[in-house]
PDB file of N, CA and C in Angstrom:
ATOM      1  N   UNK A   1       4.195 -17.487  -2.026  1.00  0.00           N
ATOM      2  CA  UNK A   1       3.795 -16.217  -2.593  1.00  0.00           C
ATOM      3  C   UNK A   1       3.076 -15.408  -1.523  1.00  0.00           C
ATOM      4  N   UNK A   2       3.177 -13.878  -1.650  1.00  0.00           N
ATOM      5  CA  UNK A   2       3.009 -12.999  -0.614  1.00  0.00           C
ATOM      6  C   UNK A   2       1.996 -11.925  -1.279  1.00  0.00           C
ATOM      7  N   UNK A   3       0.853 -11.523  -0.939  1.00  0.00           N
ATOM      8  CA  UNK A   3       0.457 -10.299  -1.504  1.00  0.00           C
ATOM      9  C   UNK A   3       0.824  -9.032  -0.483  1.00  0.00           C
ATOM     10  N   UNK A   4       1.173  -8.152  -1.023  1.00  0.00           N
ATOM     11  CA  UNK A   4       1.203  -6.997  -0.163  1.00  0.00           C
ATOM     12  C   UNK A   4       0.549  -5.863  -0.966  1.00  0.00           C
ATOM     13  N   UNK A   5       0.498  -5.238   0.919  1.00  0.00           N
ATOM     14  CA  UNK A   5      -0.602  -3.772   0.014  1.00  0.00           C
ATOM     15  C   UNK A   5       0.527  -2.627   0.809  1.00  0.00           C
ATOM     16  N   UNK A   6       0.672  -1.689   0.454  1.00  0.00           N
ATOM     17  CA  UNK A   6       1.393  -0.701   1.153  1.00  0.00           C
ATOM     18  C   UNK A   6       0.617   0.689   0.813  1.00  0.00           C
ATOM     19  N   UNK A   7       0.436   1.126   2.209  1.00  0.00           N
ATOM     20  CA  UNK A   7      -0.389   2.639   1.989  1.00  0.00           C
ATOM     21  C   UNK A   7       0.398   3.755   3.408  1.00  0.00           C
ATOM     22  N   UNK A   8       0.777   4.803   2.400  1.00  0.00           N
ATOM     23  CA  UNK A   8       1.276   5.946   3.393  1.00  0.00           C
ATOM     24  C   UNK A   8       0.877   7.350   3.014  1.00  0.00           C
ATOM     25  N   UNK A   9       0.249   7.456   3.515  1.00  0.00           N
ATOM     26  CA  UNK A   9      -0.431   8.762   2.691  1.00  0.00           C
ATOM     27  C   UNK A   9      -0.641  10.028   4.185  1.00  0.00           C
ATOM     28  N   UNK A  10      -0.887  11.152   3.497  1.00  0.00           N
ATOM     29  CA  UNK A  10      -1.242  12.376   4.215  1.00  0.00           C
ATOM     30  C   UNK A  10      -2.931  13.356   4.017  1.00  0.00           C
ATOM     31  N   UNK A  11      -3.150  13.596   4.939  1.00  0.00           N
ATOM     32  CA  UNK A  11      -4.543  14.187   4.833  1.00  0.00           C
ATOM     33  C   UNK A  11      -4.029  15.866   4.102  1.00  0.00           C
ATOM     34  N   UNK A  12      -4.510  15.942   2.966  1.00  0.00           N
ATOM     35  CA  UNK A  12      -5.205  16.966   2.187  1.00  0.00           C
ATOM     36  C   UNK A  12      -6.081  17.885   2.375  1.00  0.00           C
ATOM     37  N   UNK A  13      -7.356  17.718   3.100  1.00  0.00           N
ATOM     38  CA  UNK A  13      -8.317  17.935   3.561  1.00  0.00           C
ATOM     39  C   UNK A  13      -9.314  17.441   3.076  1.00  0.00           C
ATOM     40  N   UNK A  14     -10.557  17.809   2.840  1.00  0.00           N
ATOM     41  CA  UNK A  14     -11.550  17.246   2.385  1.00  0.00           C
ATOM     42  C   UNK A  14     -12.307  17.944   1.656  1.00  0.00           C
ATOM     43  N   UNK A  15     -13.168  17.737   0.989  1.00  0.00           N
ATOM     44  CA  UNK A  15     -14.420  18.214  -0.003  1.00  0.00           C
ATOM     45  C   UNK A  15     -15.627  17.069   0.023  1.00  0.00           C
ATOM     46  N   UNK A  16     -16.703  17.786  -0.890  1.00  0.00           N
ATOM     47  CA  UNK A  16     -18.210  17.785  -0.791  1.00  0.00           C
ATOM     48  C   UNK A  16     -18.184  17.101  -2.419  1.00  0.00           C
ATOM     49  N   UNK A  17     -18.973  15.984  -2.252  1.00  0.00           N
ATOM     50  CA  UNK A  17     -19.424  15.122  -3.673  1.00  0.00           C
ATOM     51  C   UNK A  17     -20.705  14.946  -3.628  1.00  0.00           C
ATOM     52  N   UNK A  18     -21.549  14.906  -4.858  1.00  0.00           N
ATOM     53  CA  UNK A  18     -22.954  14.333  -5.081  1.00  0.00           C
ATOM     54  C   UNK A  18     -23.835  15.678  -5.482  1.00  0.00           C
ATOM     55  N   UNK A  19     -25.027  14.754  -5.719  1.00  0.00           N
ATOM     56  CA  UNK A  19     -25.827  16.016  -5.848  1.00  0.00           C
ATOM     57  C   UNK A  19     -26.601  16.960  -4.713  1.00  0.00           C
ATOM     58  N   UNK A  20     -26.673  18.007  -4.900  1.00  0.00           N
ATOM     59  CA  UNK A  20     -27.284  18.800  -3.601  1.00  0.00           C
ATOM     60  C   UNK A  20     -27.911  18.622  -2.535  1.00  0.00           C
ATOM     61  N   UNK A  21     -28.678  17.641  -2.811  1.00  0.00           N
ATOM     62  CA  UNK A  21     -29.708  17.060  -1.632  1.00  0.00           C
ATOM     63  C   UNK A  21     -29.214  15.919  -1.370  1.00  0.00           C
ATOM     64  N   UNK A  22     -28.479  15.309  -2.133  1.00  0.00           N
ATOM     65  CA  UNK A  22     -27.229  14.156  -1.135  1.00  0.00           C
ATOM     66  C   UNK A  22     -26.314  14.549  -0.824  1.00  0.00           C
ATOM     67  N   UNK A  23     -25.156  15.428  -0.501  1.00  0.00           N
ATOM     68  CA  UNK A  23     -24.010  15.645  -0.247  1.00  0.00           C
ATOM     69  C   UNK A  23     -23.073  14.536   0.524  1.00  0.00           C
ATOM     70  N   UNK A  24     -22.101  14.032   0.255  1.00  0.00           N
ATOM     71  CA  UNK A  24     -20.941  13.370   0.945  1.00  0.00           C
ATOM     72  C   UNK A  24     -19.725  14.219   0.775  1.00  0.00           C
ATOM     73  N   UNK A  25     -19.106  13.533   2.511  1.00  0.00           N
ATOM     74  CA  UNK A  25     -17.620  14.463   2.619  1.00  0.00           C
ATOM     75  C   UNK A  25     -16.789  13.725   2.158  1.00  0.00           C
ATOM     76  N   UNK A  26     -15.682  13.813   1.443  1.00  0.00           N
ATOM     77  CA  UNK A  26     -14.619  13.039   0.517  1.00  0.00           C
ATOM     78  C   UNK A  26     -13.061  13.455   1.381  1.00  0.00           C
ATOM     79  N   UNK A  27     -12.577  12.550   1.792  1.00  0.00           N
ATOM     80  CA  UNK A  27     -10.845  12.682   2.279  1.00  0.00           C
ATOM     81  C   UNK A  27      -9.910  13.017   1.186  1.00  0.00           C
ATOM     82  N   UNK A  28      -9.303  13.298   0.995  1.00  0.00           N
ATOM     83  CA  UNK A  28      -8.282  13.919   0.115  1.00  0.00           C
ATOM     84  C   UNK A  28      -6.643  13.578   0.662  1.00  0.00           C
ATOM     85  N   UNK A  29      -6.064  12.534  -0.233  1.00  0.00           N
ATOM     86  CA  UNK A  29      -5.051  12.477   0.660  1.00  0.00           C
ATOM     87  C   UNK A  29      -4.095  12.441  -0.404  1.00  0.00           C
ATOM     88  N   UNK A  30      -2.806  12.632   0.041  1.00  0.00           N
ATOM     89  CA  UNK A  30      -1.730  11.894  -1.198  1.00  0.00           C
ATOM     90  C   UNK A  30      -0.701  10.858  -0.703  1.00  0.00           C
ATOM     91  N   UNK A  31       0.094  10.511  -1.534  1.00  0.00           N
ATOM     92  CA  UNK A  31       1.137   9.983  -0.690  1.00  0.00           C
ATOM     93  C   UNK A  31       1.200   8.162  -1.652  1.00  0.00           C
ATOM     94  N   UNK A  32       2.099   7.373  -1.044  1.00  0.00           N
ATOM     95  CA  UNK A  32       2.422   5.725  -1.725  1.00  0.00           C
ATOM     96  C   UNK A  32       1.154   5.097  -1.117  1.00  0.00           C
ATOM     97  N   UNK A  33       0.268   4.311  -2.830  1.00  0.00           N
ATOM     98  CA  UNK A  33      -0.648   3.844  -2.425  1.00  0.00           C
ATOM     99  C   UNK A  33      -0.094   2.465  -3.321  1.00  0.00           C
ATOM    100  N   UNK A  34       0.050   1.646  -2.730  1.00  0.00           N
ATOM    101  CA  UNK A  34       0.585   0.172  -3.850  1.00  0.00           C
ATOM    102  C   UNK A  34      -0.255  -1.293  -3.300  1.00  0.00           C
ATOM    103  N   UNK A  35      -1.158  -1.531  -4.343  1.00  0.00           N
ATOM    104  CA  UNK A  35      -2.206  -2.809  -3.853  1.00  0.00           C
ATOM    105  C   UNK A  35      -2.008  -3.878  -4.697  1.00  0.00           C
ATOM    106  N   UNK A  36      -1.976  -5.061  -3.762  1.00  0.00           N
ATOM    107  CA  UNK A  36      -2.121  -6.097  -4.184  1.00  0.00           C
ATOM    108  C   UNK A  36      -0.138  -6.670  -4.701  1.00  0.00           C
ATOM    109  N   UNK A  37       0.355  -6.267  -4.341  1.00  0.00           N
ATOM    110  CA  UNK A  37       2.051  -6.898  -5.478  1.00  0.00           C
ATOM    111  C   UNK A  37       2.516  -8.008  -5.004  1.00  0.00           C
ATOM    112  N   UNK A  38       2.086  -8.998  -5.799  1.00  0.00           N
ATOM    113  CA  UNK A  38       2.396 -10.197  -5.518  1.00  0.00           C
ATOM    114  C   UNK A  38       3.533 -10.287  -5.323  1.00  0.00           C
ATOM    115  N   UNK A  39       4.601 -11.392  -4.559  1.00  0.00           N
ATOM    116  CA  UNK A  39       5.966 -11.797  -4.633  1.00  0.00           C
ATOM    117  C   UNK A  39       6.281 -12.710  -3.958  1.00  0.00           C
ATOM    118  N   UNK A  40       7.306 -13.235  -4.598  1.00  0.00           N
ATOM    119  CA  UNK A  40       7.659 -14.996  -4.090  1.00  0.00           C
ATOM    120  C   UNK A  40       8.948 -14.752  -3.360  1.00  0.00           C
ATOM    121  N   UNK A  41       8.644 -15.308  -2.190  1.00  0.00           N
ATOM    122  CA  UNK A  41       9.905 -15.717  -1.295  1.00  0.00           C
ATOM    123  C   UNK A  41      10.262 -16.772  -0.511  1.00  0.00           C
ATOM    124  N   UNK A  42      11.790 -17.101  -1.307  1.00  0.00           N
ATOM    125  CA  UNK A  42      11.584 -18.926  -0.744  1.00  0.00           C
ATOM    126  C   UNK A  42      12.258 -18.845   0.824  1.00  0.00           C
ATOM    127  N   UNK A  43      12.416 -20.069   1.374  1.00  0.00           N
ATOM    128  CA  UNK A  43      12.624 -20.017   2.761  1.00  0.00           C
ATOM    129  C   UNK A  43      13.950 -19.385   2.995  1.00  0.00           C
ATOM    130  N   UNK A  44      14.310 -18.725   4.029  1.00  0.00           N
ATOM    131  CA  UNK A  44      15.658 -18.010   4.547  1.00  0.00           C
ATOM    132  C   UNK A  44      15.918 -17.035   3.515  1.00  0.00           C
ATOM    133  N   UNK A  45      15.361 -16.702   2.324  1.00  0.00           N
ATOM    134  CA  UNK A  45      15.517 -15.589   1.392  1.00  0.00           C
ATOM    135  C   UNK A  45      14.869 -14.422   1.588  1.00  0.00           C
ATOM    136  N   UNK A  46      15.576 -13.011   1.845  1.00  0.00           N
ATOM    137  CA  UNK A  46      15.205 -11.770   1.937  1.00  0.00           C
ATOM    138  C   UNK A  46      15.236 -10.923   0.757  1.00  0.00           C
ATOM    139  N   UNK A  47      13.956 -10.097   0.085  1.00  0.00           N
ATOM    140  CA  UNK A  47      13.851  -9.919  -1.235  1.00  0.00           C
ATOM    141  C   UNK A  47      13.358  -8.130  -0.721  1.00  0.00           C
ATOM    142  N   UNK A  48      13.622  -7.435  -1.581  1.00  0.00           N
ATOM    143  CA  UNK A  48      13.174  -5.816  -1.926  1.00  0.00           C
ATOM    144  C   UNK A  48      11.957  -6.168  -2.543  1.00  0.00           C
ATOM    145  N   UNK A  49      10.467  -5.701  -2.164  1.00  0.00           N
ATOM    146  CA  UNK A  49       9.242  -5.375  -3.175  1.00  0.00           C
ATOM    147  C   UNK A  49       9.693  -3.912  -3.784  1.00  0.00           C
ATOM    148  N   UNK A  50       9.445  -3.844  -5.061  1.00  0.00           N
ATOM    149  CA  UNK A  50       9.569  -2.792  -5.731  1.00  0.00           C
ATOM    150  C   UNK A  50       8.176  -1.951  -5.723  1.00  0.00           C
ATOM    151  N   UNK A  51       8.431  -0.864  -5.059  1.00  0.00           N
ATOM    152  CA  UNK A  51       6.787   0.291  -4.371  1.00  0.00           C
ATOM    153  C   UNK A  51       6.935   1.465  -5.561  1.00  0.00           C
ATOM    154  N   UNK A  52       7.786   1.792  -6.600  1.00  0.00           N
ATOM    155  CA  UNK A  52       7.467   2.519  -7.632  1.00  0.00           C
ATOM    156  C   UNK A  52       7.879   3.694  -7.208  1.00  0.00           C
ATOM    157  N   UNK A  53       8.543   3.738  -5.825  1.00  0.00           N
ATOM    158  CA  UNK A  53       8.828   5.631  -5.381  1.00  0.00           C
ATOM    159  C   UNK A  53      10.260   4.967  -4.901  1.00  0.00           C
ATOM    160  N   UNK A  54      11.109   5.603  -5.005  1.00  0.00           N
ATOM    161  CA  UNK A  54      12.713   5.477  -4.137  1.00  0.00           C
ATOM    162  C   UNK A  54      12.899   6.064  -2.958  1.00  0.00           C
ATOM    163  N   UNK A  55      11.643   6.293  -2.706  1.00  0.00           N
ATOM    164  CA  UNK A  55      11.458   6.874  -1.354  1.00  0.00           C
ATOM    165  C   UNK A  55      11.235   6.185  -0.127  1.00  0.00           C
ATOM    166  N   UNK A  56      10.907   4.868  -0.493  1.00  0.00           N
ATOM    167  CA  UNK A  56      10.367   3.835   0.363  1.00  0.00           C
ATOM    168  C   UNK A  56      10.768   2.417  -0.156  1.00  0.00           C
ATOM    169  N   UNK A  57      11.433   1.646   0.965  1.00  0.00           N
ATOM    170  CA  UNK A  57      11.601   0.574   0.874  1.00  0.00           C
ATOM    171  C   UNK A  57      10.983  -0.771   1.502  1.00  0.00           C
ATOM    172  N   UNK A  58      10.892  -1.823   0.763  1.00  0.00           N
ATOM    173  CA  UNK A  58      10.212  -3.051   2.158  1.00  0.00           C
ATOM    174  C   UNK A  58      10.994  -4.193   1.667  1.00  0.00           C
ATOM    175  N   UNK A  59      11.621  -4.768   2.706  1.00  0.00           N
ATOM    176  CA  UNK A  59      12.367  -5.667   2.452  1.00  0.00           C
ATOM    177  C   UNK A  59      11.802  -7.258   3.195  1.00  0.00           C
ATOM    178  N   UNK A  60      11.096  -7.801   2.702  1.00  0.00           N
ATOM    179  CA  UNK A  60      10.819  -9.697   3.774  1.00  0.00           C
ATOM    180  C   UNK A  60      11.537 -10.282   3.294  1.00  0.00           C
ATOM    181  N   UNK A  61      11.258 -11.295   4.403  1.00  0.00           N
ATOM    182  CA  UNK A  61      12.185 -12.541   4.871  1.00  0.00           C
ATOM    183  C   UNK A  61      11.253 -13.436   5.129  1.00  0.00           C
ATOM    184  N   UNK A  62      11.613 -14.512   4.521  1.00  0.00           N
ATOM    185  CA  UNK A  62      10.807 -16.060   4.835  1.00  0.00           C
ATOM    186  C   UNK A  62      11.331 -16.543   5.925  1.00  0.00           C
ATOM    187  N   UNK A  63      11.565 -16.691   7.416  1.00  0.00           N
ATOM    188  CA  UNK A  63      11.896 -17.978   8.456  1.00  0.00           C
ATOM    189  C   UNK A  63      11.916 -19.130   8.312  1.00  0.00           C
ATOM    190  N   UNK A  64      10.618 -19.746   8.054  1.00  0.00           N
ATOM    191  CA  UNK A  64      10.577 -20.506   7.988  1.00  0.00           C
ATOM    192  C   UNK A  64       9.026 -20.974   6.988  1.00  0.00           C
ATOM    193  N   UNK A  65       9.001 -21.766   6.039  1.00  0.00           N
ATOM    194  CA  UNK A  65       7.924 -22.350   5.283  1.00  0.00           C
ATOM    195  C   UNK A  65       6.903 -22.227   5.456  1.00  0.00           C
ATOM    196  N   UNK A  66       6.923 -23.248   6.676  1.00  0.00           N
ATOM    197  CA  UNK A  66       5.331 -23.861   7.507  1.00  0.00           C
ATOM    198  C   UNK A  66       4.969 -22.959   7.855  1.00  0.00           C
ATOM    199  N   UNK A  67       5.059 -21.469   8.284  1.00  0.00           N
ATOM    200  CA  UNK A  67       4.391 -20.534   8.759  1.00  0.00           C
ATOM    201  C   UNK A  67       3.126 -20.171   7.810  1.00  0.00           C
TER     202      UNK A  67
END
């Protein structure tokens, strides 16, 4: 079993959070954010993770076990 995280995103720009006398700057981005998707791949088997956009694909491959 494999966890994967996949992130592709674009800068938005940024903005201002909190209250007045704390201010923080905040990134703003959009784009494929996919965490954590587990998936099983047995040895010499190459499998598609499904990322929820048809825009993007990831395809692994097991080599070998012991790795």
């Amino acid at each position: 079993m494999v966890s994967v995280t996949v992130h592709d995103t674009e800068f938005m720009g940024k903005s201002e959070d909190g209250p007045a006398d704390c201010r923080s700057q905040v990134v703003n981005t959009k784009g494929l954010v996919v965490e954590k998707r587990n998936v099983v791949v047995a040895d010499g088997q190459t499998i598609d993770v499904p990322l929820g956009d048809t825009h993007y694909r990831l395809a692994l491959k097991l080599h070998h076990a012991d790795l």
